[in-house]
N, C-alpha and C. Protein backbone atom coordinates (compact mmCIF):
# COMPACT_ATOMS: atom_id res chain seq x y z
N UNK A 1 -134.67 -49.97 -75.85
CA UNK A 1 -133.23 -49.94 -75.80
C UNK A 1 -132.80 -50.20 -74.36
N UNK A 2 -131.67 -50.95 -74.43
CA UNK A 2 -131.17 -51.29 -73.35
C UNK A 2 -130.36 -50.59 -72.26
N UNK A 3 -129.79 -50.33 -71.03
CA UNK A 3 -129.24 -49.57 -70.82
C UNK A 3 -127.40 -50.58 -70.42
N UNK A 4 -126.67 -49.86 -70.94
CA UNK A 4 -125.53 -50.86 -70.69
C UNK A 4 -124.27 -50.13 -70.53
N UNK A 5 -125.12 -48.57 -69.46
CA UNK A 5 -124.08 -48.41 -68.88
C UNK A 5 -123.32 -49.36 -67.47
N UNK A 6 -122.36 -49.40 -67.12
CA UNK A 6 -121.86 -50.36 -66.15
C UNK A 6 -122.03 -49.74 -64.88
N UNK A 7 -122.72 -50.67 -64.02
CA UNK A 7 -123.34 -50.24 -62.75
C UNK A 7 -121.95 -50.02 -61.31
N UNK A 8 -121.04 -50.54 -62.17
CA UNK A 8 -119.53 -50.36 -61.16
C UNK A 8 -119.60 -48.71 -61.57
N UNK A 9 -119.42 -47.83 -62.59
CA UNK A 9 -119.25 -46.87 -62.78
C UNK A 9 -119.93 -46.03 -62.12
N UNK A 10 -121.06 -46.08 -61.91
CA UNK A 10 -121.90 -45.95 -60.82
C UNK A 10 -121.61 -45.55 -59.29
N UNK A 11 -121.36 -46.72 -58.96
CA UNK A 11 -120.81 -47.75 -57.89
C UNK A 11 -119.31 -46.31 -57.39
N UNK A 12 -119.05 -45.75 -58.55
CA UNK A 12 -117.65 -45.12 -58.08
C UNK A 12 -117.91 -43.86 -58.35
N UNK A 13 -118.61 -43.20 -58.80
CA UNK A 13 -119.56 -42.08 -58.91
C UNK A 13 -119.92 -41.88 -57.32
N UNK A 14 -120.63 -42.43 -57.22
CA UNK A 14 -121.46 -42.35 -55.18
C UNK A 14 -120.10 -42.67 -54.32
N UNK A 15 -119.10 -43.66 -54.75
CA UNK A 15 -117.51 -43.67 -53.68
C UNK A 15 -116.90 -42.01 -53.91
N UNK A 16 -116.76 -41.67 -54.93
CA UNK A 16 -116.40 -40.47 -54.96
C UNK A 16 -116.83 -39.37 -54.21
N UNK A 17 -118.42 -39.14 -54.47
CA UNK A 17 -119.24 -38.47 -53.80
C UNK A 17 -119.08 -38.24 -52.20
N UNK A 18 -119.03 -39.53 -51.74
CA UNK A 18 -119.17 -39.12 -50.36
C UNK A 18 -117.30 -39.15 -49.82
N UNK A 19 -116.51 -39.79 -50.72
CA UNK A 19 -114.97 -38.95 -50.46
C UNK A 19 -114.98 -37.77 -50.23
N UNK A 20 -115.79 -37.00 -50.94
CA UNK A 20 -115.70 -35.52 -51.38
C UNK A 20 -116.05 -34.73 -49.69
N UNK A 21 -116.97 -35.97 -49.22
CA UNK A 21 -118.17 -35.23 -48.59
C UNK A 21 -117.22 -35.36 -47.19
N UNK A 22 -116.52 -36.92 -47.18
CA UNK A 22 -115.87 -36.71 -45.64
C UNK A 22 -114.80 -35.84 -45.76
N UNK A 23 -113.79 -35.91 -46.75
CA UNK A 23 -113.04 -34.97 -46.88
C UNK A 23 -113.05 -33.51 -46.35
N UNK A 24 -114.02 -33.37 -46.98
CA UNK A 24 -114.84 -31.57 -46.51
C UNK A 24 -114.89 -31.23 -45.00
N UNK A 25 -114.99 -32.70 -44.68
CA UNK A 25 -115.77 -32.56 -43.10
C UNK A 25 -114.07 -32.72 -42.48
N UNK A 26 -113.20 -33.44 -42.68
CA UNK A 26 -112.28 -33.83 -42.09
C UNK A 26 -111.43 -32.18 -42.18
N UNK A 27 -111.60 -31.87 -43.37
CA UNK A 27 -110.55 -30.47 -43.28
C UNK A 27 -110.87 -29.01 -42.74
N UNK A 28 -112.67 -29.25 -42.08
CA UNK A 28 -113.27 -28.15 -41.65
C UNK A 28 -112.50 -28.72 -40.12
N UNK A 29 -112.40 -30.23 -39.53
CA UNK A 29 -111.95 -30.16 -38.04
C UNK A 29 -110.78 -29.74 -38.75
N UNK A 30 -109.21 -30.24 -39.20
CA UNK A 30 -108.27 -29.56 -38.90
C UNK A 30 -107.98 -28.00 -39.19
N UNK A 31 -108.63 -27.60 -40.05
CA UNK A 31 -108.94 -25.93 -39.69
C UNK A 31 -109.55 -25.22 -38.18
N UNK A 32 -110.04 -25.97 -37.73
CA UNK A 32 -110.52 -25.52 -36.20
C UNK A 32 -109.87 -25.76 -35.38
N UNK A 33 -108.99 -26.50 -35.47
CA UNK A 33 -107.44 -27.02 -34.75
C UNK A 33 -106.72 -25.95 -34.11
N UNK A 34 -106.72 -24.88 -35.72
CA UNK A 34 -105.72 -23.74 -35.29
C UNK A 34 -106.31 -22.97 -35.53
N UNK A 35 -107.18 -22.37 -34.73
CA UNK A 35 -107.61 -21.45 -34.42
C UNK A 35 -106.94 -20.56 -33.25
N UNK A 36 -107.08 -19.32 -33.07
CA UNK A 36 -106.35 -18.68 -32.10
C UNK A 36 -106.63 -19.39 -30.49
N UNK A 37 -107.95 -19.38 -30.37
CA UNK A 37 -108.11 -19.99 -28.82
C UNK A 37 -107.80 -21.41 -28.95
N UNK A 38 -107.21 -22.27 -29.70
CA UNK A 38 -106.78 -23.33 -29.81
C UNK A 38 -104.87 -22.86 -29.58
N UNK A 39 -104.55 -22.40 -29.80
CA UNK A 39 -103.10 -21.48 -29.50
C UNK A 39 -102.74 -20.74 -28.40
N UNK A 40 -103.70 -20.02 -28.19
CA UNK A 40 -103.37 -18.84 -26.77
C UNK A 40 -104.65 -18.90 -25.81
N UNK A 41 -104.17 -19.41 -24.63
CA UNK A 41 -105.33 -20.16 -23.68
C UNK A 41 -106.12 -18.57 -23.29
N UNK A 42 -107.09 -18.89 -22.24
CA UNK A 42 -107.59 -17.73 -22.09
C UNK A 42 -106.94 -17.11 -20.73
N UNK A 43 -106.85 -15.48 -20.65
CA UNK A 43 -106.14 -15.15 -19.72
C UNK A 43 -106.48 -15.12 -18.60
N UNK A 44 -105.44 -15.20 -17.21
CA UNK A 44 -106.01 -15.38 -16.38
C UNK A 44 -105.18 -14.41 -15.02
N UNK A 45 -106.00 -13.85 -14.58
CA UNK A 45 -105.06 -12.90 -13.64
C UNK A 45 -104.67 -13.37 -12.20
N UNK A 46 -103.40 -13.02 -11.48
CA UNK A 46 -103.06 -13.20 -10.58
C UNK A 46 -102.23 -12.13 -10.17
N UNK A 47 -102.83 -11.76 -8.95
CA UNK A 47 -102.33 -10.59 -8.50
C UNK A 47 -102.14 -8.72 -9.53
N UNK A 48 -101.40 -8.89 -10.11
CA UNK A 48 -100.86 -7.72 -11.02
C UNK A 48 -100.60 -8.21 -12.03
N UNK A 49 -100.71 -9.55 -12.16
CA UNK A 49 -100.02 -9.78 -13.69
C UNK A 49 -100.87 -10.71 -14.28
N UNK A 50 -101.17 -10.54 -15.33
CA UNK A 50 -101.96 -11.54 -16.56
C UNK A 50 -101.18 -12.34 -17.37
N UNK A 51 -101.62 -13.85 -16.79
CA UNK A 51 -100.77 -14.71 -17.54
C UNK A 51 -101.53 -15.62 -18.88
N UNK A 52 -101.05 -15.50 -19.98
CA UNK A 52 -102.03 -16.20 -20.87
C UNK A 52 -100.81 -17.07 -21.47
N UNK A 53 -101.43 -18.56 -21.71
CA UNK A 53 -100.57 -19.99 -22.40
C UNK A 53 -100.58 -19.81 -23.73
N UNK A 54 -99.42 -20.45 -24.40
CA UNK A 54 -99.71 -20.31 -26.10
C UNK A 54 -98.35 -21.67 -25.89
N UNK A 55 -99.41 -21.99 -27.50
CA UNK A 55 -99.25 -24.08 -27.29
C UNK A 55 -99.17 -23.77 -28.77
N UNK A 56 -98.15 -24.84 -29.33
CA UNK A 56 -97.72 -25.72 -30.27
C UNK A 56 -99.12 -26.28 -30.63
N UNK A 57 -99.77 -25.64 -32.06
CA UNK A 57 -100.84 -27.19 -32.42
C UNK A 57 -100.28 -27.78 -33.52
N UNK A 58 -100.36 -29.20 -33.67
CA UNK A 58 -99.79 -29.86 -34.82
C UNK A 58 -101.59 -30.60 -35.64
N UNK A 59 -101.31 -30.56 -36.27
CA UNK A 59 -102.71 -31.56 -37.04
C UNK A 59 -101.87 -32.10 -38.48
N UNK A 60 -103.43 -32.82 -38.79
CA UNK A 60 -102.89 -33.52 -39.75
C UNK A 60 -103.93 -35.00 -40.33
N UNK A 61 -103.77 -34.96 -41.53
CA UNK A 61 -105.10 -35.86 -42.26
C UNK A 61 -105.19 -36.40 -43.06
N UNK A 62 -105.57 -37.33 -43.75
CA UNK A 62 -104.92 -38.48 -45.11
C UNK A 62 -106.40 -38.52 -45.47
N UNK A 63 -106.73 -38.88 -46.58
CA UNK A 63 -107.83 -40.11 -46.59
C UNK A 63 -107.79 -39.95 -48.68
N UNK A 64 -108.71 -41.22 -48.97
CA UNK A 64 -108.23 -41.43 -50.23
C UNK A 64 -109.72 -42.65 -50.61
N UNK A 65 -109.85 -42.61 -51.83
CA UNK A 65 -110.65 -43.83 -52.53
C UNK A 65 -110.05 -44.61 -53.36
N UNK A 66 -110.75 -45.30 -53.34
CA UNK A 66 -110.16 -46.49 -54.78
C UNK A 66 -111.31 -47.06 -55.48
N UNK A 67 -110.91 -47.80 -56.59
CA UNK A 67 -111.80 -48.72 -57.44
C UNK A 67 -110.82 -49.82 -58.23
N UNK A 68 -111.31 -50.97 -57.79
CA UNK A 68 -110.72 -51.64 -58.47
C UNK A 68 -111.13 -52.34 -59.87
N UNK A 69 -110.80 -52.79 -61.11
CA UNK A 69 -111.48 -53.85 -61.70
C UNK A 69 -110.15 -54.07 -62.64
N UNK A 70 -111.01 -55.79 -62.91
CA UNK A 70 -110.31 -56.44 -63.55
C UNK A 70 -111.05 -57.81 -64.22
N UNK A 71 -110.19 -58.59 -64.67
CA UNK A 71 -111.14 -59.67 -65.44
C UNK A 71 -111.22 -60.58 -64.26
N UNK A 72 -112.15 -61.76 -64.54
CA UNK A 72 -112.27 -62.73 -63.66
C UNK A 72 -111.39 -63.72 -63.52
N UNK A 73 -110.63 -64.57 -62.29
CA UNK A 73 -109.77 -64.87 -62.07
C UNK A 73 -109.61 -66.55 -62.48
N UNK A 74 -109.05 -66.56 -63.54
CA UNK A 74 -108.60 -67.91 -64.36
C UNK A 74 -108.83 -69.22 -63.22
N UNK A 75 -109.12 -70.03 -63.33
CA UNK A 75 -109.51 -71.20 -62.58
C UNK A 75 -107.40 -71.66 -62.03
N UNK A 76 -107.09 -71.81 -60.91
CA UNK A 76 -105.77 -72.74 -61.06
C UNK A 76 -106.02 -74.12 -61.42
N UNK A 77 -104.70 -74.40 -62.04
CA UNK A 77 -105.01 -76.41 -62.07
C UNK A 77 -105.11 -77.01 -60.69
N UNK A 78 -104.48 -76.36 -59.78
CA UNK A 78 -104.33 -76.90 -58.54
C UNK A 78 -106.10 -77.22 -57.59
N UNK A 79 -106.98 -76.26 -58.37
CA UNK A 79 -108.09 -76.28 -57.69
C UNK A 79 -108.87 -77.08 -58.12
N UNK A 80 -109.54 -77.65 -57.57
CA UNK A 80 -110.56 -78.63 -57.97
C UNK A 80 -111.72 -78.07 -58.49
N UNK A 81 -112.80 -78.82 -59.72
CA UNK A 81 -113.98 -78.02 -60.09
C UNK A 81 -114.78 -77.55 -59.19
N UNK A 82 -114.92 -78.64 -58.24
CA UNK A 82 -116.03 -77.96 -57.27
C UNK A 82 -115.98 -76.48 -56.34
N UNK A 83 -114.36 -76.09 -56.21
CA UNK A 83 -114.11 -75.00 -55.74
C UNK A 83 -113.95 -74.06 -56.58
N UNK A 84 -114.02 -73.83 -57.78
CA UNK A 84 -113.69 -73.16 -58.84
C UNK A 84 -115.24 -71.94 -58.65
N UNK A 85 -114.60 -70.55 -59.33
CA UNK A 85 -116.12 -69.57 -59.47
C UNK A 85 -117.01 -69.76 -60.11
N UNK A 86 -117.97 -69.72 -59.99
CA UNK A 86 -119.09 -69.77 -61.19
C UNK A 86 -118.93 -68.70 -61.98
N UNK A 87 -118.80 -68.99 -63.42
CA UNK A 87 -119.13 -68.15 -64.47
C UNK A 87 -119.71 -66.49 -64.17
N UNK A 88 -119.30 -66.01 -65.01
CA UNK A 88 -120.03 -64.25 -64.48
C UNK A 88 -121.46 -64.39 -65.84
N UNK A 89 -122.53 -63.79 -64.72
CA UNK A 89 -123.98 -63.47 -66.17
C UNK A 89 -123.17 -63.00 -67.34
N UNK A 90 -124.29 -63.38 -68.04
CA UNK A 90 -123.96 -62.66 -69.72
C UNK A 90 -123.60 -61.43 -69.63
N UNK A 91 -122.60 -61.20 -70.37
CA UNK A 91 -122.43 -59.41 -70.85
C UNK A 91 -121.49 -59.26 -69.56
N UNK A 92 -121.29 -59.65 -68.74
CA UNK A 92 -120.36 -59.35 -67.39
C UNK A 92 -119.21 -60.31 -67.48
N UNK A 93 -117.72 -59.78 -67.65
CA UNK A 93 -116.74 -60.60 -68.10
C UNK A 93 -115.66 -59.82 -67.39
N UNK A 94 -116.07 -58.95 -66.09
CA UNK A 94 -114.93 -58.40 -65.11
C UNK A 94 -115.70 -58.66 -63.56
N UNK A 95 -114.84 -58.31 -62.57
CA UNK A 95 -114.99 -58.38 -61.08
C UNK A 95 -114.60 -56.76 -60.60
N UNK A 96 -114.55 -56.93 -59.68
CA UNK A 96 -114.41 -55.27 -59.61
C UNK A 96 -114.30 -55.19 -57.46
N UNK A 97 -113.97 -53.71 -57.48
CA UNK A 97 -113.89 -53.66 -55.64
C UNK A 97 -113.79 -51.81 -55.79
N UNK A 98 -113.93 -51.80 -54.37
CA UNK A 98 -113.92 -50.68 -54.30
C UNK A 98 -113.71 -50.04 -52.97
N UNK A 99 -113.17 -48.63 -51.99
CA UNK A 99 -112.82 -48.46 -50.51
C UNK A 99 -112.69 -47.34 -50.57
N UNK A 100 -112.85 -46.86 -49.64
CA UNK A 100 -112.79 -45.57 -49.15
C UNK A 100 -111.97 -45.58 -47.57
N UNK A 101 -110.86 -44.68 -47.29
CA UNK A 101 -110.36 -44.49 -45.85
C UNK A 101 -109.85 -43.60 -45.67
N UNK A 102 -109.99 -43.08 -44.64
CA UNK A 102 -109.45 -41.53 -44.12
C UNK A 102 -109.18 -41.89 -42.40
N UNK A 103 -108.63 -40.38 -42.01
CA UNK A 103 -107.83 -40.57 -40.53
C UNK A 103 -107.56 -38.96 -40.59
N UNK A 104 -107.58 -38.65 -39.33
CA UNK A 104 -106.53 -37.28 -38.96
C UNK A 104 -106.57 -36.82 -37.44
N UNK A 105 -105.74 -36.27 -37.08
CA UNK A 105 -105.82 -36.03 -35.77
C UNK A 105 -105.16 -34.71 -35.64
N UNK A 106 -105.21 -34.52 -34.27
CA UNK A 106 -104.16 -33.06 -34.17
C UNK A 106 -103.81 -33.20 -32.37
N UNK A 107 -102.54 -32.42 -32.05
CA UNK A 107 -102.25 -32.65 -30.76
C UNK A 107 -101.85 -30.99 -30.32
N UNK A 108 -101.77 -30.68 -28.95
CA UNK A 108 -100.91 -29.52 -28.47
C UNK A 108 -100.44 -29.41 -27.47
N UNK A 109 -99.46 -28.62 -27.38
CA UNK A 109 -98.26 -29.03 -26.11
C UNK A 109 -98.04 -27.51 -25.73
N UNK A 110 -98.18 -26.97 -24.19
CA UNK A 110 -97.49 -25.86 -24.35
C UNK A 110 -96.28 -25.44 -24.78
N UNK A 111 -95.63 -24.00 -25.26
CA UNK A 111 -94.53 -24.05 -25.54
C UNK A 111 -93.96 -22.96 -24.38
N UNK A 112 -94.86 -21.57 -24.29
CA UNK A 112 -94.40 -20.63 -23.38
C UNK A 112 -95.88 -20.24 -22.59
N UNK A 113 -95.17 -19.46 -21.37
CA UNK A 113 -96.23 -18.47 -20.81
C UNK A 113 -95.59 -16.88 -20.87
N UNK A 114 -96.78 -16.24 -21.45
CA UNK A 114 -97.21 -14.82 -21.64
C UNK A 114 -97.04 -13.98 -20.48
N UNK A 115 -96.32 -13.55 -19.62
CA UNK A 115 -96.82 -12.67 -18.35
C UNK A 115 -97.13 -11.24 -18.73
N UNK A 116 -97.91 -10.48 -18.44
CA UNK A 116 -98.28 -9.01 -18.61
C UNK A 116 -98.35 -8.47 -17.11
N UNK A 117 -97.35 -8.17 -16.65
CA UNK A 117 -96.88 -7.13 -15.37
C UNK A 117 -96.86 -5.58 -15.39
N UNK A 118 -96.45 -5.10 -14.08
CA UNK A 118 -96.02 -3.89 -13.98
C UNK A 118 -94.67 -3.50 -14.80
N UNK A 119 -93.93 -4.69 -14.95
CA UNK A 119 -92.70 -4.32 -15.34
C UNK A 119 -92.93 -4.19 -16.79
N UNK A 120 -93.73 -4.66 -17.54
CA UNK A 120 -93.91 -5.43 -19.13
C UNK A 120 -94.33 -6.59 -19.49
N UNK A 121 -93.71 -7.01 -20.22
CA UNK A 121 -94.07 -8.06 -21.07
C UNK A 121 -92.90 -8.97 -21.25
N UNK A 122 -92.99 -10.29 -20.44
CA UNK A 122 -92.00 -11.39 -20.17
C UNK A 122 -92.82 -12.45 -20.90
N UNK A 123 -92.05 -13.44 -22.03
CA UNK A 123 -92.27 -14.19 -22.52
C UNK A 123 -91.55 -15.61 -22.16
N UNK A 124 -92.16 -16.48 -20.98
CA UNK A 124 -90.95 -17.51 -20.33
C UNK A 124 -91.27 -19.02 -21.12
N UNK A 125 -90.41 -19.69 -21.71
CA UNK A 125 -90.68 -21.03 -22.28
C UNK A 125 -90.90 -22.06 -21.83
N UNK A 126 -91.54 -23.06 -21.74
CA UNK A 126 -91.81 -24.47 -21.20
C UNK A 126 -91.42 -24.85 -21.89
N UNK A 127 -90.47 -25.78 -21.31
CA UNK A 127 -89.35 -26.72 -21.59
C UNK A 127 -90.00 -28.07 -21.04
N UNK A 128 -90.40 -29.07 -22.48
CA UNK A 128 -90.31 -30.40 -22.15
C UNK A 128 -89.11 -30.87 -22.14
N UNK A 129 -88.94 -31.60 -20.76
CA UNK A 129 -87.78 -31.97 -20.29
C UNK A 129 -87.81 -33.75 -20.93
N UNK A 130 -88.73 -34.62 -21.21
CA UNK A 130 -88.61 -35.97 -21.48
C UNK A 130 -88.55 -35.85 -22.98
N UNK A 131 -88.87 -34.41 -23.82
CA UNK A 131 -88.33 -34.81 -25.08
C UNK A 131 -87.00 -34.36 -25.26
N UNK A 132 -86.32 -33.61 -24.41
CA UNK A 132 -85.31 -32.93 -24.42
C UNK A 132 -83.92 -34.25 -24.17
N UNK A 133 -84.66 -34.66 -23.34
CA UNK A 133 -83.93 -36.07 -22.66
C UNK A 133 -83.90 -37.08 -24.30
N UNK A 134 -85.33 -37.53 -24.73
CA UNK A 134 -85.39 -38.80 -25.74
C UNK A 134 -84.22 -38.20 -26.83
N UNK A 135 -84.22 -36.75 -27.34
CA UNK A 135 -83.43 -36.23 -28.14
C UNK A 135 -81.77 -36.62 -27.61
N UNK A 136 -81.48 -36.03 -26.67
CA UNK A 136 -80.24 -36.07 -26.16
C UNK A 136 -79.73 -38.03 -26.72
N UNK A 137 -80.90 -38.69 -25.49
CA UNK A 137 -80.10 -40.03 -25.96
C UNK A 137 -80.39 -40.01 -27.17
N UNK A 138 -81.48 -40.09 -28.44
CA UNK A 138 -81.14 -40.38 -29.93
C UNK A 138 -80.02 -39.81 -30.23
N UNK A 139 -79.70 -38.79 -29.49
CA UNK A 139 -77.89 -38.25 -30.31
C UNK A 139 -76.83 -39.01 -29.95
N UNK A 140 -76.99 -39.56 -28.80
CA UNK A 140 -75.80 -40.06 -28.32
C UNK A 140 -75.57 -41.59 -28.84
N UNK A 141 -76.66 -42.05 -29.13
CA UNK A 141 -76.91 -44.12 -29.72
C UNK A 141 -76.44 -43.33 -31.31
N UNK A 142 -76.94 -42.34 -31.93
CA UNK A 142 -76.60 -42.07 -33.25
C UNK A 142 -74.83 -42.11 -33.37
N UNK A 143 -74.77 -41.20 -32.31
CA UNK A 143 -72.75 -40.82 -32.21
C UNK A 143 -72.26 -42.03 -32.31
N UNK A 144 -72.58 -42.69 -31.39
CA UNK A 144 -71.78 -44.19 -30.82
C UNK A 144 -71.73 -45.17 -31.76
N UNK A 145 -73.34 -45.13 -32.58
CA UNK A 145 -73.32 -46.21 -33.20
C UNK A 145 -72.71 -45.56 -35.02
N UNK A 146 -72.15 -44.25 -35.53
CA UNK A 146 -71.15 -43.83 -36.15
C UNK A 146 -69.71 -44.33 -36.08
N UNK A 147 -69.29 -43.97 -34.57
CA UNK A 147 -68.13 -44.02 -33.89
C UNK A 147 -67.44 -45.51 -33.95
N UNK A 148 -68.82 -46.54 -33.88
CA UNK A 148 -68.18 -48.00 -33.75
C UNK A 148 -68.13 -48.36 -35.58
N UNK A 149 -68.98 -47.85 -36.25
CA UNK A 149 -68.70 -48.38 -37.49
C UNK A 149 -67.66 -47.53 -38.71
N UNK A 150 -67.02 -46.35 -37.67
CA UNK A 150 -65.82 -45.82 -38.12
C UNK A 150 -64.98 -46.51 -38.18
N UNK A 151 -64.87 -47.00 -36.64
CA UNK A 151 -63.71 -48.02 -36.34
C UNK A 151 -63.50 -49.34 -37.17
N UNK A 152 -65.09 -50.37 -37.28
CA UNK A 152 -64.52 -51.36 -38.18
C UNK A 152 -63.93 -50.73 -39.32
N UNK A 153 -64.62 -49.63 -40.32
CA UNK A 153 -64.20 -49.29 -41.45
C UNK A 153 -62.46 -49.42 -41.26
N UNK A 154 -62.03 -48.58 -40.56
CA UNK A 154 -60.47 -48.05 -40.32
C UNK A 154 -59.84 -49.69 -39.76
N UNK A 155 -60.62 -50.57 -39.33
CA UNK A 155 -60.11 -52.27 -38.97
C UNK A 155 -59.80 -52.56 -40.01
N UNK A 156 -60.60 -52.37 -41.50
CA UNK A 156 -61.06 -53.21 -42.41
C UNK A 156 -59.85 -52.55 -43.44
N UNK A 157 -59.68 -51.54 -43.68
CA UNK A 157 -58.60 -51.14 -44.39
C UNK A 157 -56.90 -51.61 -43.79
N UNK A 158 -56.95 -51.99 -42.52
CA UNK A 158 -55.47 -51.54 -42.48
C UNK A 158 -54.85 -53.42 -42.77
């Protein structure tokens, strides 16, 4: 007896498999991302007071498989025989594909510093000033560019 299971099925059995496998691996790094010493730096003393950093982590990760199939692709009239596919073996009357891709990354930015003094416990913020800035102008090109297409509107009616 013959065996006639289809070797694409296969083929996506083992794509699956090792999806499974980077996957696993990709979501053990962004779990280590945020971890506490990935958040709150280690402390460090000066003078009387212990200052320890604590940072913004962002992460983040995609990835995915595929399989494709389908029948074999009709000859065009436009093509000549000699460029045309050769026939598929007996018993084989599809084409087929298949991919695997993934990605992820993670970033961190401080946000504050921790001080531990004589006096207590002061929590002071770091302020990015160039996103503070990119924000400001996106508000202001957003306003303006509202403001001018108020105006045609109110042109266009009167």
């Amino acid at each position: 007896m013959t065996d006639t299971r289809d070797t694409s099925a296969d083929g996506a059995v083992s794509l699956i498999d090792r999806a499974g496998e980077q996957a696993s691996k990709m979501v053990e790094k962004i779990f280590a991302a945020a971890q506490p010493g990935a958040v709150f730096g280690q402390p460090v003393d000066a003078g009387s007071y212990t200052l320890i950093t604590a940072a913004e982590v962002t992460s983040g990760g995609g990835f995915g498989a595929g399989m494709g199939r389908g029948t074999a692709p009709k000859p065009d009239a436009k093509q000549s025989p000699s460029t045309e596919a050769a026939p598929p073996p007996a018993g084989r009357q599809s084409i087929g594909g298949s991919g695997f891709g993934g990605g992820g990354g993670s970033m961190g930015r401080p946000v504050a510093i921790i001080a531990i003094g004589p006096s207590g416990v002061t929590v002071r913020p770091v302020v990015d000033i160039t996103k503070v800035t990119l924000a400001a102008l996106t508000a202001a090109a957003a306003m303006l560019g509202l403001q001018r297409a108020m105006r045609r509107a109110a042109k266009g009616k009167s």
